[in-house]
PDB file of N, CA and C in Angstrom:
ATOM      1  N   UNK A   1      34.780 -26.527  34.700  1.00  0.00           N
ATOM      2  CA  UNK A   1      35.453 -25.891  33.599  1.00  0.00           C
ATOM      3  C   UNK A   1      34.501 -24.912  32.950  1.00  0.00           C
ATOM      4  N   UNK A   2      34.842 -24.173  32.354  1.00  0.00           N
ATOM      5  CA  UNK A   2      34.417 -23.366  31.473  1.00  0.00           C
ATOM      6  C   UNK A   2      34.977 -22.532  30.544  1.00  0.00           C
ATOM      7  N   UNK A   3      33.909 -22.141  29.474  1.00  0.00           N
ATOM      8  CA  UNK A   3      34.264 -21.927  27.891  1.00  0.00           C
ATOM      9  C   UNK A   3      34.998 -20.683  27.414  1.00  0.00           C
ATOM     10  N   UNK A   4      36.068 -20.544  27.194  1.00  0.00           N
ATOM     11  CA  UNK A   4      37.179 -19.671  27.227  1.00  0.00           C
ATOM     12  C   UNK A   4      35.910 -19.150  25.427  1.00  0.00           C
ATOM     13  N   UNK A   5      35.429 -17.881  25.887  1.00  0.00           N
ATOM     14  CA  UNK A   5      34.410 -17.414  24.422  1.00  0.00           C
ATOM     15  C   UNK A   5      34.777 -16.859  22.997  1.00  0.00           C
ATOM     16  N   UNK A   6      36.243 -16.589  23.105  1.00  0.00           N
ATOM     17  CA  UNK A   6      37.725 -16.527  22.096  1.00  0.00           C
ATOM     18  C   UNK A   6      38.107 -17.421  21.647  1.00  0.00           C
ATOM     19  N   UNK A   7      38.037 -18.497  22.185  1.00  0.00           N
ATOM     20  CA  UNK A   7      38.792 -19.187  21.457  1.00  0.00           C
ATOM     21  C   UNK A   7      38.180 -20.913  21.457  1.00  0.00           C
ATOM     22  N   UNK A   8      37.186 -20.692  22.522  1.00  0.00           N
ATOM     23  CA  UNK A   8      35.952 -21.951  22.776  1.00  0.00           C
ATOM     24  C   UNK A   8      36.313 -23.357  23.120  1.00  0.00           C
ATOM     25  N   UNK A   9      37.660 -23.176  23.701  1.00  0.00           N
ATOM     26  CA  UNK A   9      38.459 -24.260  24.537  1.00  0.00           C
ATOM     27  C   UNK A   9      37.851 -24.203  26.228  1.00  0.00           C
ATOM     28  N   UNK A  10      38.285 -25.238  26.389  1.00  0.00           N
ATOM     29  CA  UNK A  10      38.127 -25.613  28.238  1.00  0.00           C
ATOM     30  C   UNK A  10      39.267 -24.852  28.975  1.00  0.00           C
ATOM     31  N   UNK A  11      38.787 -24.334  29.710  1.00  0.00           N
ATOM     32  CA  UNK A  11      39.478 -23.328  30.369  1.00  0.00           C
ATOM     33  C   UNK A  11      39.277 -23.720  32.105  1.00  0.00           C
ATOM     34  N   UNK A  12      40.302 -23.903  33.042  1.00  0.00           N
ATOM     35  CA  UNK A  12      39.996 -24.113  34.246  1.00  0.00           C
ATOM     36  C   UNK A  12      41.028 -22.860  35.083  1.00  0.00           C
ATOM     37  N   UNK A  13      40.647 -22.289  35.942  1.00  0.00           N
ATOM     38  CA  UNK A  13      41.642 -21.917  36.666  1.00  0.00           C
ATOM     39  C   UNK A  13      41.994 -22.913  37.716  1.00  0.00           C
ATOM     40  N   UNK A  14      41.716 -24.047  37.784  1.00  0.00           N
ATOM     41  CA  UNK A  14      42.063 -25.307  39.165  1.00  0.00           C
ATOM     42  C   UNK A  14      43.203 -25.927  38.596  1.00  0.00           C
ATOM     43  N   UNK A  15      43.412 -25.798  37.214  1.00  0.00           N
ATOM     44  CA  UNK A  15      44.292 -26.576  36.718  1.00  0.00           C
ATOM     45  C   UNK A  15      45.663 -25.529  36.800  1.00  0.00           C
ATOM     46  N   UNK A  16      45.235 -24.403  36.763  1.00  0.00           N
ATOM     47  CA  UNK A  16      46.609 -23.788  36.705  1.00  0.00           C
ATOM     48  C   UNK A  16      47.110 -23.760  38.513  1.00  0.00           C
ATOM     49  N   UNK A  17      45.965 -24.268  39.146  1.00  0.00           N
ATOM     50  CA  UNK A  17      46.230 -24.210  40.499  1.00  0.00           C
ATOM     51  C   UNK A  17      46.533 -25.449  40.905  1.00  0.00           C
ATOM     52  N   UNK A  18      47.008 -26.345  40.053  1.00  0.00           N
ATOM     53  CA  UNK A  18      47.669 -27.846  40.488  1.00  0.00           C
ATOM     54  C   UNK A  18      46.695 -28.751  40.292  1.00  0.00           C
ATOM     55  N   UNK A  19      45.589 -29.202  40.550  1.00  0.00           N
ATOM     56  CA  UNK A  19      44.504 -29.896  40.409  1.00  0.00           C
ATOM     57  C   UNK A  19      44.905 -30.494  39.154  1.00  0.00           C
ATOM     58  N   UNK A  20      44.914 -32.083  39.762  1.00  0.00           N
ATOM     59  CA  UNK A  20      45.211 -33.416  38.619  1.00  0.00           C
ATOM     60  C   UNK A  20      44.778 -33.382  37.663  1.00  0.00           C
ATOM     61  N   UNK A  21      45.308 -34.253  36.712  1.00  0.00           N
ATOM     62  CA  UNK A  21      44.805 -34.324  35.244  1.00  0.00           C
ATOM     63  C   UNK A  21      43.067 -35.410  35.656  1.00  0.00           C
ATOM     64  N   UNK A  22      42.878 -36.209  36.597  1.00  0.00           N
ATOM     65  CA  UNK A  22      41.969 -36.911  36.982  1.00  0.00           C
ATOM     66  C   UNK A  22      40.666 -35.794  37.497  1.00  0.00           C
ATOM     67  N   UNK A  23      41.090 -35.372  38.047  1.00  0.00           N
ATOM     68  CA  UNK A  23      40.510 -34.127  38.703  1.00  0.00           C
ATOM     69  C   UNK A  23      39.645 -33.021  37.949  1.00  0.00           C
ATOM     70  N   UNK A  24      40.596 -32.592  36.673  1.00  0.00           N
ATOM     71  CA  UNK A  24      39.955 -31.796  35.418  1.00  0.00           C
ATOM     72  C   UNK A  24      39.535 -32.851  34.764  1.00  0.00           C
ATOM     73  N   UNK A  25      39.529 -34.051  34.793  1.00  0.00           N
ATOM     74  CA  UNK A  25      38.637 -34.932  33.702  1.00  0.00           C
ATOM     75  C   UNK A  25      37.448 -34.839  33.611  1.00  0.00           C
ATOM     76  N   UNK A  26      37.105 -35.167  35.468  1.00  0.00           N
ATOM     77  CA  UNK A  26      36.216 -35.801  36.112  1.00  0.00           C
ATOM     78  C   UNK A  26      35.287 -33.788  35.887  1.00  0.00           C
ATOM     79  N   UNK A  27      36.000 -33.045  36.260  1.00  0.00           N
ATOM     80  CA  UNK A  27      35.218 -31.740  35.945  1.00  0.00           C
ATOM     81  C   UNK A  27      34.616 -31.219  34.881  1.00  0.00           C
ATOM     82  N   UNK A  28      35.771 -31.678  33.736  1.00  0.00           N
ATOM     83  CA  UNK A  28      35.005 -31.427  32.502  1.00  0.00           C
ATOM     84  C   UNK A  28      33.701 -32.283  32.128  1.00  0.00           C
ATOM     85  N   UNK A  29      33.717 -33.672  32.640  1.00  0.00           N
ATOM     86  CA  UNK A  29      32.399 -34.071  32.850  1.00  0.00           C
ATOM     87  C   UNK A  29      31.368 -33.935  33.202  1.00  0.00           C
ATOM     88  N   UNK A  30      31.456 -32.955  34.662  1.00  0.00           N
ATOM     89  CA  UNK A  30      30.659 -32.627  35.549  1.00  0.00           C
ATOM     90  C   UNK A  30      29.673 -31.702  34.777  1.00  0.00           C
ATOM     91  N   UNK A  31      29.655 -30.817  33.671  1.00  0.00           N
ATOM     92  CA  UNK A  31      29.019 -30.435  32.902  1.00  0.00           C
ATOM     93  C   UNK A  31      27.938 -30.560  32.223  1.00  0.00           C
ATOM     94  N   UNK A  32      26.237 -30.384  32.375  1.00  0.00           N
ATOM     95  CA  UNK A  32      25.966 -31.378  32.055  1.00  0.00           C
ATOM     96  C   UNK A  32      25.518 -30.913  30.709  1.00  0.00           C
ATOM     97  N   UNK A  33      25.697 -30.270  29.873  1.00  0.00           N
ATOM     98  CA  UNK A  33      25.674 -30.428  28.432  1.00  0.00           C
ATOM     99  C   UNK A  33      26.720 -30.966  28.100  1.00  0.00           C
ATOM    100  N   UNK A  34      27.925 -30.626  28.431  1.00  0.00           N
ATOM    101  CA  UNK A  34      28.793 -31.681  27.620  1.00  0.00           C
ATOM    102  C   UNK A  34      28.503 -33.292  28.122  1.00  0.00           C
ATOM    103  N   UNK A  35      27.931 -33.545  28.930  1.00  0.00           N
ATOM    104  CA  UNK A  35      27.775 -34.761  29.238  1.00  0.00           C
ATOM    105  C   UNK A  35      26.646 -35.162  28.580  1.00  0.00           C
ATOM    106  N   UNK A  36      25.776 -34.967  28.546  1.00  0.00           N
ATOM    107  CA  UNK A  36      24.272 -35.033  27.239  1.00  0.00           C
ATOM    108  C   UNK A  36      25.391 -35.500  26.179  1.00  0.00           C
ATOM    109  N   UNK A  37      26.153 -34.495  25.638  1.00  0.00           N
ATOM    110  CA  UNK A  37      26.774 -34.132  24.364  1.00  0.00           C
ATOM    111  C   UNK A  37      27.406 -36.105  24.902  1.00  0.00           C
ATOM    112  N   UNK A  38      28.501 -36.099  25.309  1.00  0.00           N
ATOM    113  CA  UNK A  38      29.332 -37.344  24.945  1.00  0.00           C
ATOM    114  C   UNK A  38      28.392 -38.800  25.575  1.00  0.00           C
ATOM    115  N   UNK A  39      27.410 -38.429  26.440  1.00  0.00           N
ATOM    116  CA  UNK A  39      26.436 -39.963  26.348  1.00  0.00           C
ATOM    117  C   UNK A  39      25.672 -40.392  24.629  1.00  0.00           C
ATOM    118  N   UNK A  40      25.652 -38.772  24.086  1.00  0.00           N
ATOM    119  CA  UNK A  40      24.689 -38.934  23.136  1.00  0.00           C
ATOM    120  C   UNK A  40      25.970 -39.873  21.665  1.00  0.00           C
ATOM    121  N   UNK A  41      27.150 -39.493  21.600  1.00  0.00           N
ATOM    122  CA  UNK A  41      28.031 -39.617  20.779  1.00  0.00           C
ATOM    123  C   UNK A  41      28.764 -41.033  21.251  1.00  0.00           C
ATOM    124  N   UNK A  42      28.311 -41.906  22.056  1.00  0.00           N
ATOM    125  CA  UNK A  42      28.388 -43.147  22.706  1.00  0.00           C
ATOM    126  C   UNK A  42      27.680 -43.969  21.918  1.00  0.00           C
ATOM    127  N   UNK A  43      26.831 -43.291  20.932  1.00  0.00           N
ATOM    128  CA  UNK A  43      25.505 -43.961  20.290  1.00  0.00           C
ATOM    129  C   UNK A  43      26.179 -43.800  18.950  1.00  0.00           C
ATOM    130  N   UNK A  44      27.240 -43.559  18.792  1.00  0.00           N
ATOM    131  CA  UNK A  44      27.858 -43.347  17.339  1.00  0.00           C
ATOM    132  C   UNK A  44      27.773 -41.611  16.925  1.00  0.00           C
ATOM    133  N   UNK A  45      28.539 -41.364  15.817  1.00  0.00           N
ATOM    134  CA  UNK A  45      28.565 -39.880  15.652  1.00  0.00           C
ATOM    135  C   UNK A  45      27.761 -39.414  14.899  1.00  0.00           C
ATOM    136  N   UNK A  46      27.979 -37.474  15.122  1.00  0.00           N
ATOM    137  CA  UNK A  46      26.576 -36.976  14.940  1.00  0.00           C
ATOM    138  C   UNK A  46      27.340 -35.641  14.502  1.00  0.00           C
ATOM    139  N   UNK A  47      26.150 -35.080  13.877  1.00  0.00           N
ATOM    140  CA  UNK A  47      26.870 -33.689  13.168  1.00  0.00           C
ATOM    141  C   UNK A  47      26.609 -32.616  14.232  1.00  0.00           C
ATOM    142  N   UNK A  48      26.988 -31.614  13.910  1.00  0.00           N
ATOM    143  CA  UNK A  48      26.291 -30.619  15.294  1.00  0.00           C
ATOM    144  C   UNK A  48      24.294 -30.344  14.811  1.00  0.00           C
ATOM    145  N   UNK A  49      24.173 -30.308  13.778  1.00  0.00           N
ATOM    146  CA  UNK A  49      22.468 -29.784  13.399  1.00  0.00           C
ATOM    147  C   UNK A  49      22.179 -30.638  14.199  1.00  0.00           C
ATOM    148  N   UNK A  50      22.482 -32.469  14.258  1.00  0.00           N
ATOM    149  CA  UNK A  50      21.655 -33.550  14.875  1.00  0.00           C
ATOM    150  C   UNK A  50      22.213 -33.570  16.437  1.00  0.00           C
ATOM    151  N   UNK A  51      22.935 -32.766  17.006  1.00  0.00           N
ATOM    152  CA  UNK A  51      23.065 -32.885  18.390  1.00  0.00           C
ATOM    153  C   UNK A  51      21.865 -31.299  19.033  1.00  0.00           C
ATOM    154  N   UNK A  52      22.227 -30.277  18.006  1.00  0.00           N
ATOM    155  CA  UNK A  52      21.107 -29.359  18.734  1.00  0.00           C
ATOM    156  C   UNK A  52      19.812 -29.435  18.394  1.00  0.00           C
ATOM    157  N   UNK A  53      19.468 -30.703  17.271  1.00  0.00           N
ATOM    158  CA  UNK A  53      18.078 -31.118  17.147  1.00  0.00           C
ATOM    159  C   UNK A  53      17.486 -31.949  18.408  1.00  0.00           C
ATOM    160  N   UNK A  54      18.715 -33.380  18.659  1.00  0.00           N
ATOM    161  CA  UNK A  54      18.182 -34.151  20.002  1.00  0.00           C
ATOM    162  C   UNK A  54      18.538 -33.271  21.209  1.00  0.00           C
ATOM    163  N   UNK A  55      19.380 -32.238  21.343  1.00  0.00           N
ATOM    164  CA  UNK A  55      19.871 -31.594  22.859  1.00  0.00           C
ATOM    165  C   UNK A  55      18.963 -30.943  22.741  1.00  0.00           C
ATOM    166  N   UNK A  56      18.341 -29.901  22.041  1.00  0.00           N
ATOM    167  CA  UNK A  56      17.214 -28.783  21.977  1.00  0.00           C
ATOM    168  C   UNK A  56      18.058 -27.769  22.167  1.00  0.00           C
ATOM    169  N   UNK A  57      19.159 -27.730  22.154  1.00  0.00           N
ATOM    170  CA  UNK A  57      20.414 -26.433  22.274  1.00  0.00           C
ATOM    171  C   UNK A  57      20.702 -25.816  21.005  1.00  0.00           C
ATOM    172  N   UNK A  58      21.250 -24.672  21.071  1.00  0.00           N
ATOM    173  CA  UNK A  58      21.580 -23.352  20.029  1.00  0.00           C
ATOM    174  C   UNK A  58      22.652 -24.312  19.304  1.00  0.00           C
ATOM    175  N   UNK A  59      23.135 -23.601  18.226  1.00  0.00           N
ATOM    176  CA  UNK A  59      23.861 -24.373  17.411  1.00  0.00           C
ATOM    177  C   UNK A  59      25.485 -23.486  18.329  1.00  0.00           C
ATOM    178  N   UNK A  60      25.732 -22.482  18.635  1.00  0.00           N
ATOM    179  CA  UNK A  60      26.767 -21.894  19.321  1.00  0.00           C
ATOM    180  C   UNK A  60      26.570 -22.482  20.610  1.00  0.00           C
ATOM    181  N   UNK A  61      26.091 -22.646  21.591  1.00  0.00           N
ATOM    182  CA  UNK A  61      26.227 -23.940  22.696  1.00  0.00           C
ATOM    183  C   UNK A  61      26.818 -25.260  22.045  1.00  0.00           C
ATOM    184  N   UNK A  62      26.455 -25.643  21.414  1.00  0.00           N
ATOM    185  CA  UNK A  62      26.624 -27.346  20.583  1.00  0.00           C
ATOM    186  C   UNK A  62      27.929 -26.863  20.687  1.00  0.00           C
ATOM    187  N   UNK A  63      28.815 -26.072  19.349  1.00  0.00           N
ATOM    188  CA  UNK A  63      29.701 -26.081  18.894  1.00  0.00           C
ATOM    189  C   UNK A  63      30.580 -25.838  20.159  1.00  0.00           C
ATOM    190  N   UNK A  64      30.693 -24.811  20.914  1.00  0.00           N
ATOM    191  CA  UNK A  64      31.718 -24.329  21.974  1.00  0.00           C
ATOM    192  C   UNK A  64      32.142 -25.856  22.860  1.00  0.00           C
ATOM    193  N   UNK A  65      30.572 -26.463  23.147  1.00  0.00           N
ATOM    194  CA  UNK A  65      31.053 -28.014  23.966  1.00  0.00           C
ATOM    195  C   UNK A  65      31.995 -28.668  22.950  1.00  0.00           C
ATOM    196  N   UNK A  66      31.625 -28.587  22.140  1.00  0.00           N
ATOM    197  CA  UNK A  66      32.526 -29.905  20.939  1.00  0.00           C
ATOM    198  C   UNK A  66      33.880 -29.505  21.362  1.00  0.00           C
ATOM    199  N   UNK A  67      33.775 -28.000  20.961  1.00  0.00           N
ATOM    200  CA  UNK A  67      35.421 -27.602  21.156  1.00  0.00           C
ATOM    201  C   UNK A  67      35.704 -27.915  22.258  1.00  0.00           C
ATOM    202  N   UNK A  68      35.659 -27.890  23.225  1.00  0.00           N
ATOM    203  CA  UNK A  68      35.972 -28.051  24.435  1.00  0.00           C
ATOM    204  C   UNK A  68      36.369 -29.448  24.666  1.00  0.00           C
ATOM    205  N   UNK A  69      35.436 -30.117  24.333  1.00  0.00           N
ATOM    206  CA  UNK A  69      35.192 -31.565  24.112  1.00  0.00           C
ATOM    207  C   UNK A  69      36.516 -32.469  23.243  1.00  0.00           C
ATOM    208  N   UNK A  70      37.084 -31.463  22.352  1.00  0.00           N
ATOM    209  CA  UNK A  70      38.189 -31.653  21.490  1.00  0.00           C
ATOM    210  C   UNK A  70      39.055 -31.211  22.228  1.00  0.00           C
ATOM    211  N   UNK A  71      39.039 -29.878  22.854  1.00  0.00           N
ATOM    212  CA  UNK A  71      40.153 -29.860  23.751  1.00  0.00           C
ATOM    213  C   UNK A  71      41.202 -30.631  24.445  1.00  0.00           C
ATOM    214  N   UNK A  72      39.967 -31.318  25.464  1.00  0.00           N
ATOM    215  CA  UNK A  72      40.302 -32.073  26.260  1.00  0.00           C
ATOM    216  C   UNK A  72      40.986 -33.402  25.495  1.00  0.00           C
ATOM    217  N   UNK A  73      40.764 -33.752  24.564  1.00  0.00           N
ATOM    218  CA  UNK A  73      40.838 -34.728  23.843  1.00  0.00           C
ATOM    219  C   UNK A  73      39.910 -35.994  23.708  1.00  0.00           C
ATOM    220  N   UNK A  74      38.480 -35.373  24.043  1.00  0.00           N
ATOM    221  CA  UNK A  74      37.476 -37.160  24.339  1.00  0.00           C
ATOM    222  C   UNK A  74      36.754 -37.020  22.662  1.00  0.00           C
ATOM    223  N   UNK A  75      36.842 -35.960  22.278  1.00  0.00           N
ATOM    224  CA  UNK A  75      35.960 -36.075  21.273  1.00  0.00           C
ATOM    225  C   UNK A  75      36.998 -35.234  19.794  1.00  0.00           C
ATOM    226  N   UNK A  76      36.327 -36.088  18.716  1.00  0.00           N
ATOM    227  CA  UNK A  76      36.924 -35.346  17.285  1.00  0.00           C
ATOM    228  C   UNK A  76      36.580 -35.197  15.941  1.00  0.00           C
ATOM    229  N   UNK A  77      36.425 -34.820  14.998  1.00  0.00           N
ATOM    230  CA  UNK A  77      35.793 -35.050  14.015  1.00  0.00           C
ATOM    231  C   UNK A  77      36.613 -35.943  12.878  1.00  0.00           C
ATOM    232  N   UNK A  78      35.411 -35.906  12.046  1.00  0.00           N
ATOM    233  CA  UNK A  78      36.053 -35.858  10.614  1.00  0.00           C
ATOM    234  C   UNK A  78      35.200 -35.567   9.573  1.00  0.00           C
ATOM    235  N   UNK A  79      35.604 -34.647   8.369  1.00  0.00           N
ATOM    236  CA  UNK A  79      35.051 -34.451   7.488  1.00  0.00           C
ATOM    237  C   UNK A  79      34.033 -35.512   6.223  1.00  0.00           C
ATOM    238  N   UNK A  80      33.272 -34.726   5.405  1.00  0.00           N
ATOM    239  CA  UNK A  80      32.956 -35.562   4.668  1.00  0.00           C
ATOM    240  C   UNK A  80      31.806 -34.754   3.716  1.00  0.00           C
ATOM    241  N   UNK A  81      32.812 -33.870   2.590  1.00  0.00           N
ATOM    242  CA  UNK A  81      32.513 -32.997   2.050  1.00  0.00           C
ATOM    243  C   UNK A  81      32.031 -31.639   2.447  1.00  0.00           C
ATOM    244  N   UNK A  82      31.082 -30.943   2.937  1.00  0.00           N
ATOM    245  CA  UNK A  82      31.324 -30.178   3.878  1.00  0.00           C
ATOM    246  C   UNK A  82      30.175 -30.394   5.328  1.00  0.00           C
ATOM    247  N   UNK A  83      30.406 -31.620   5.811  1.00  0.00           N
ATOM    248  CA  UNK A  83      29.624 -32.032   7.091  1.00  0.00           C
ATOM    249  C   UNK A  83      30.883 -32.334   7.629  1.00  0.00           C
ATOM    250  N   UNK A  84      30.118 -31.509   9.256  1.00  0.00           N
ATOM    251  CA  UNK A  84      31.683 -32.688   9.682  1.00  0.00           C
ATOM    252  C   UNK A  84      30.751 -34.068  10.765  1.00  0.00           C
ATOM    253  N   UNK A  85      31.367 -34.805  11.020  1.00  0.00           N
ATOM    254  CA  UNK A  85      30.997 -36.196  12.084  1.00  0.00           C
ATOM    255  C   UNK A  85      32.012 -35.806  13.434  1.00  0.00           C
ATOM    256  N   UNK A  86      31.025 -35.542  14.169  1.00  0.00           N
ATOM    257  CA  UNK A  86      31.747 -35.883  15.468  1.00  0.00           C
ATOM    258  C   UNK A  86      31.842 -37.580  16.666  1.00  0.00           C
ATOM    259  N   UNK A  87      32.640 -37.571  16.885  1.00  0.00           N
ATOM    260  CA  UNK A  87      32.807 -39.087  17.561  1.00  0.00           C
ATOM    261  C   UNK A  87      33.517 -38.865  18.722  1.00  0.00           C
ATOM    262  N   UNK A  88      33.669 -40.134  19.230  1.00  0.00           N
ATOM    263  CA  UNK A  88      34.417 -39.611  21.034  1.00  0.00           C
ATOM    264  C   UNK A  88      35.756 -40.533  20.420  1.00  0.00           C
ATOM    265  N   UNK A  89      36.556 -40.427  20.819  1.00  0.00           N
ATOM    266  CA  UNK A  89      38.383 -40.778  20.611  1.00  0.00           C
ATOM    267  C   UNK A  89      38.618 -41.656  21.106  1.00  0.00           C
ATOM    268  N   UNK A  90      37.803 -41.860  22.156  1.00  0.00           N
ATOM    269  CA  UNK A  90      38.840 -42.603  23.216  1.00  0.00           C
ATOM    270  C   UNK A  90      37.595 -43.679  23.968  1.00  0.00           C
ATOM    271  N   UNK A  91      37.822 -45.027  23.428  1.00  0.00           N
ATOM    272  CA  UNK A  91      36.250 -45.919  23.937  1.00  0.00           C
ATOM    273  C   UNK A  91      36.338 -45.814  25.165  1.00  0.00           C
ATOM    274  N   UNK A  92      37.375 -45.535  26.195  1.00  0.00           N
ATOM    275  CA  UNK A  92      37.327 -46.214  27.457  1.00  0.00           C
ATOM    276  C   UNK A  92      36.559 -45.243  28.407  1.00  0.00           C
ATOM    277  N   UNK A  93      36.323 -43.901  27.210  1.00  0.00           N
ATOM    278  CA  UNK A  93      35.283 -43.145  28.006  1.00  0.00           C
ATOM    279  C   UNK A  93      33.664 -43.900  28.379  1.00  0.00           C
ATOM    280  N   UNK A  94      33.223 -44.529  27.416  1.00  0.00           N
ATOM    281  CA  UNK A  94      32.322 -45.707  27.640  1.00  0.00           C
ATOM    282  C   UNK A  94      32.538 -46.141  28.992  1.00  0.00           C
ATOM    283  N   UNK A  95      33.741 -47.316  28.896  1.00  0.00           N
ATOM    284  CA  UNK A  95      33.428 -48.081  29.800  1.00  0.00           C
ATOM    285  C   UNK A  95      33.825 -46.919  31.465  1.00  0.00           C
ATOM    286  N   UNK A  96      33.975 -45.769  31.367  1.00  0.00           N
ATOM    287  CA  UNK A  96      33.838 -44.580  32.475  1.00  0.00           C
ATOM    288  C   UNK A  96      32.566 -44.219  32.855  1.00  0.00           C
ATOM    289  N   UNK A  97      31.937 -44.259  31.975  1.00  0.00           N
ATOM    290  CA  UNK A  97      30.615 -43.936  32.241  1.00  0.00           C
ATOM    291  C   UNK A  97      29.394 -45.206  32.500  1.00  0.00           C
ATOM    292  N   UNK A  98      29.869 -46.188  31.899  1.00  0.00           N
ATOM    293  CA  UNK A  98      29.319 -47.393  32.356  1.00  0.00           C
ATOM    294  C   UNK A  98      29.773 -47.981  33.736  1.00  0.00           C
ATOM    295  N   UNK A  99      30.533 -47.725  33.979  1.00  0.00           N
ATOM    296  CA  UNK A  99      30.744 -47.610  35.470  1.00  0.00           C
ATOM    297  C   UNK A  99      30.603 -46.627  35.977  1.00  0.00           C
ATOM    298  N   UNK A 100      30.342 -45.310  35.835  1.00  0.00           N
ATOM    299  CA  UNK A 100      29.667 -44.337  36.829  1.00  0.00           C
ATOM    300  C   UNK A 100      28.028 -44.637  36.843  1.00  0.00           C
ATOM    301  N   UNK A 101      27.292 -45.584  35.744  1.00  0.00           N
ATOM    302  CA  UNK A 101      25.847 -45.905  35.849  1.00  0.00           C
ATOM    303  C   UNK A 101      26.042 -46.917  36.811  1.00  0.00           C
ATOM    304  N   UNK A 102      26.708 -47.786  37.173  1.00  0.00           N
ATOM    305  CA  UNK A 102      26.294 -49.005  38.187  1.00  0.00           C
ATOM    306  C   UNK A 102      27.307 -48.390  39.438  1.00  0.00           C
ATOM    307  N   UNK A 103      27.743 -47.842  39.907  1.00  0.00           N
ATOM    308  CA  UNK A 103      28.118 -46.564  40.857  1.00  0.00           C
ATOM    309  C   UNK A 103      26.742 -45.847  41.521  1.00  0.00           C
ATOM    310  N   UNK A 104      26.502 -45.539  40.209  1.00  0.00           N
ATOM    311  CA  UNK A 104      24.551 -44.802  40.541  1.00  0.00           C
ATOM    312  C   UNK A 104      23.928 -45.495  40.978  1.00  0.00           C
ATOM    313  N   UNK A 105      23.695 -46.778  40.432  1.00  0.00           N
ATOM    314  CA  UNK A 105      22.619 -48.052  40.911  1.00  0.00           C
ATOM    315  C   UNK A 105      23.071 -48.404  42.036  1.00  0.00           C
ATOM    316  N   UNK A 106      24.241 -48.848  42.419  1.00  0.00           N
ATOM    317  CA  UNK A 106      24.417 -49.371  43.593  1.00  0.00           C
ATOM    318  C   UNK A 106      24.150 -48.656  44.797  1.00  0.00           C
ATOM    319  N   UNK A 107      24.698 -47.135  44.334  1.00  0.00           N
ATOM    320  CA  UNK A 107      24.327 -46.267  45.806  1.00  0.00           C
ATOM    321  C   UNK A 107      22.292 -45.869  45.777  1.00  0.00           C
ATOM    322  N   UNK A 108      21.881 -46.297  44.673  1.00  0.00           N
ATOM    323  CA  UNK A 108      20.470 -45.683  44.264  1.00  0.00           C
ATOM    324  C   UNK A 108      20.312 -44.473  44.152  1.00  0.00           C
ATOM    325  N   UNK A 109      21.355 -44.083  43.336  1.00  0.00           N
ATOM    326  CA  UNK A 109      21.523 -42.379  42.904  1.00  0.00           C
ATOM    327  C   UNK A 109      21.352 -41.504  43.751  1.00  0.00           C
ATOM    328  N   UNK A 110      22.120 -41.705  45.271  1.00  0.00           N
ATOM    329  CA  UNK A 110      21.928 -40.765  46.528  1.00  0.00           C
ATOM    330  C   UNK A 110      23.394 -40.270  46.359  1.00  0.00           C
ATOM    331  N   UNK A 111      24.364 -40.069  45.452  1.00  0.00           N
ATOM    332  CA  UNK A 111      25.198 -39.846  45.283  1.00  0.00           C
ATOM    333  C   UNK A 111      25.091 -38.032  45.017  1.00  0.00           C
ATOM    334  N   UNK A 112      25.917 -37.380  46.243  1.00  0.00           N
ATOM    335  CA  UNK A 112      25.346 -35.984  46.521  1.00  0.00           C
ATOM    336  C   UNK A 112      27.075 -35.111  46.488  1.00  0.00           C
ATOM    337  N   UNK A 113      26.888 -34.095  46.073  1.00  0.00           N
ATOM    338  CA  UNK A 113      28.444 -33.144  46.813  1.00  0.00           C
ATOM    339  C   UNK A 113      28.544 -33.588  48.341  1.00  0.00           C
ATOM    340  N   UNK A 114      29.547 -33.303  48.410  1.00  0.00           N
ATOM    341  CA  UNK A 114      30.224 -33.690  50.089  1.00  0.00           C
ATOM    342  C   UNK A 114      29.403 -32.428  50.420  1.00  0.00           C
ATOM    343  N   UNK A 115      28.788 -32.433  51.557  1.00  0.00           N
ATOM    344  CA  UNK A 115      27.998 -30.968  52.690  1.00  0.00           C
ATOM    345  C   UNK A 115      29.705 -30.775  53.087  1.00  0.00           C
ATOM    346  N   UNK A 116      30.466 -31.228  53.766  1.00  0.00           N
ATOM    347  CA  UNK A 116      31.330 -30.580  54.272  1.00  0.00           C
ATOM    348  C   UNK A 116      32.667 -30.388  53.597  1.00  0.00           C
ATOM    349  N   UNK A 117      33.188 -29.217  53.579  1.00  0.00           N
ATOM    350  CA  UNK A 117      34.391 -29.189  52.595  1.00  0.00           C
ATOM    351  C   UNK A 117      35.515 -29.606  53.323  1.00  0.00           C
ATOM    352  N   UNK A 118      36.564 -29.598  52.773  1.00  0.00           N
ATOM    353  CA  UNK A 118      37.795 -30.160  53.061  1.00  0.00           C
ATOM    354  C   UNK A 118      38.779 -28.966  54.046  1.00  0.00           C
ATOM    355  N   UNK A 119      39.121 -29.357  54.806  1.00  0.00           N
ATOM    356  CA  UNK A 119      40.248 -28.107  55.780  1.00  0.00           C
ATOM    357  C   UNK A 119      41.097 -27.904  54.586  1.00  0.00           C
ATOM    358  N   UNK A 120      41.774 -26.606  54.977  1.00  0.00           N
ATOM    359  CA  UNK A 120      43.069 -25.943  53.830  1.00  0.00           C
ATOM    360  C   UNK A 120      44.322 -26.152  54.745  1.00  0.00           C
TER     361      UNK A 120
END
């Protein structure tokens, strides 16, 4: 996926090309700042200053993932005077990623792209 710079949503052209809702999940993950971003918000929520303090990222990187991140629907805020808190929505992203860590362990992180692509 990537960051539609207008409007700072997730943008795929695979999705307009049929590619599952499983499919763009698993892509928008594949990202790996947004993935930094939602392992780090697993740890409870964080404002954007304290995600581009621990990411070491621009404060316009931070924000565009969030959006995106909201897009999709894994992540959301809420206010609290004028900070906002970001959090992830949906716990079972946890237990997704806690099973993609013992996925890792089991194969011993030889887990690679396919070398050969798929016939059309």
């Amino acid at each position: 996926m990537a960051i539609d710079n207008e409007s700072g949503r997730c943008v795929s052209a695979d999705i307009a090309a049929g590619v599952s809702p499983a499919a763009a999940l698993f892509h928008s993950l594949a990202d790996e700042t947004r993935l930094h971003i939602v392992q780090r918000l697993t740890k409870g929520e964080a404002r954007v200053v304290d995600l581009t303090g621990e990411l070491g990222l621009a404060q316009s990187t931070v924000s565009k993932h969030l959006a995106c991140l909201r897009g999709c629907g894994l992540v959301d805020f809420r206010t609290e005077g004028r900070q906002s808190f970001y959090a992830l929505t949906r716990p079972e992203l946890m237990d997704l990623l806690a099973s993609a860590e013992h996925l890792l362990l089991a194969t011993g992180y030889e887990v690679a792209l396919c070398p050969v692509e798929e016939a059309s």
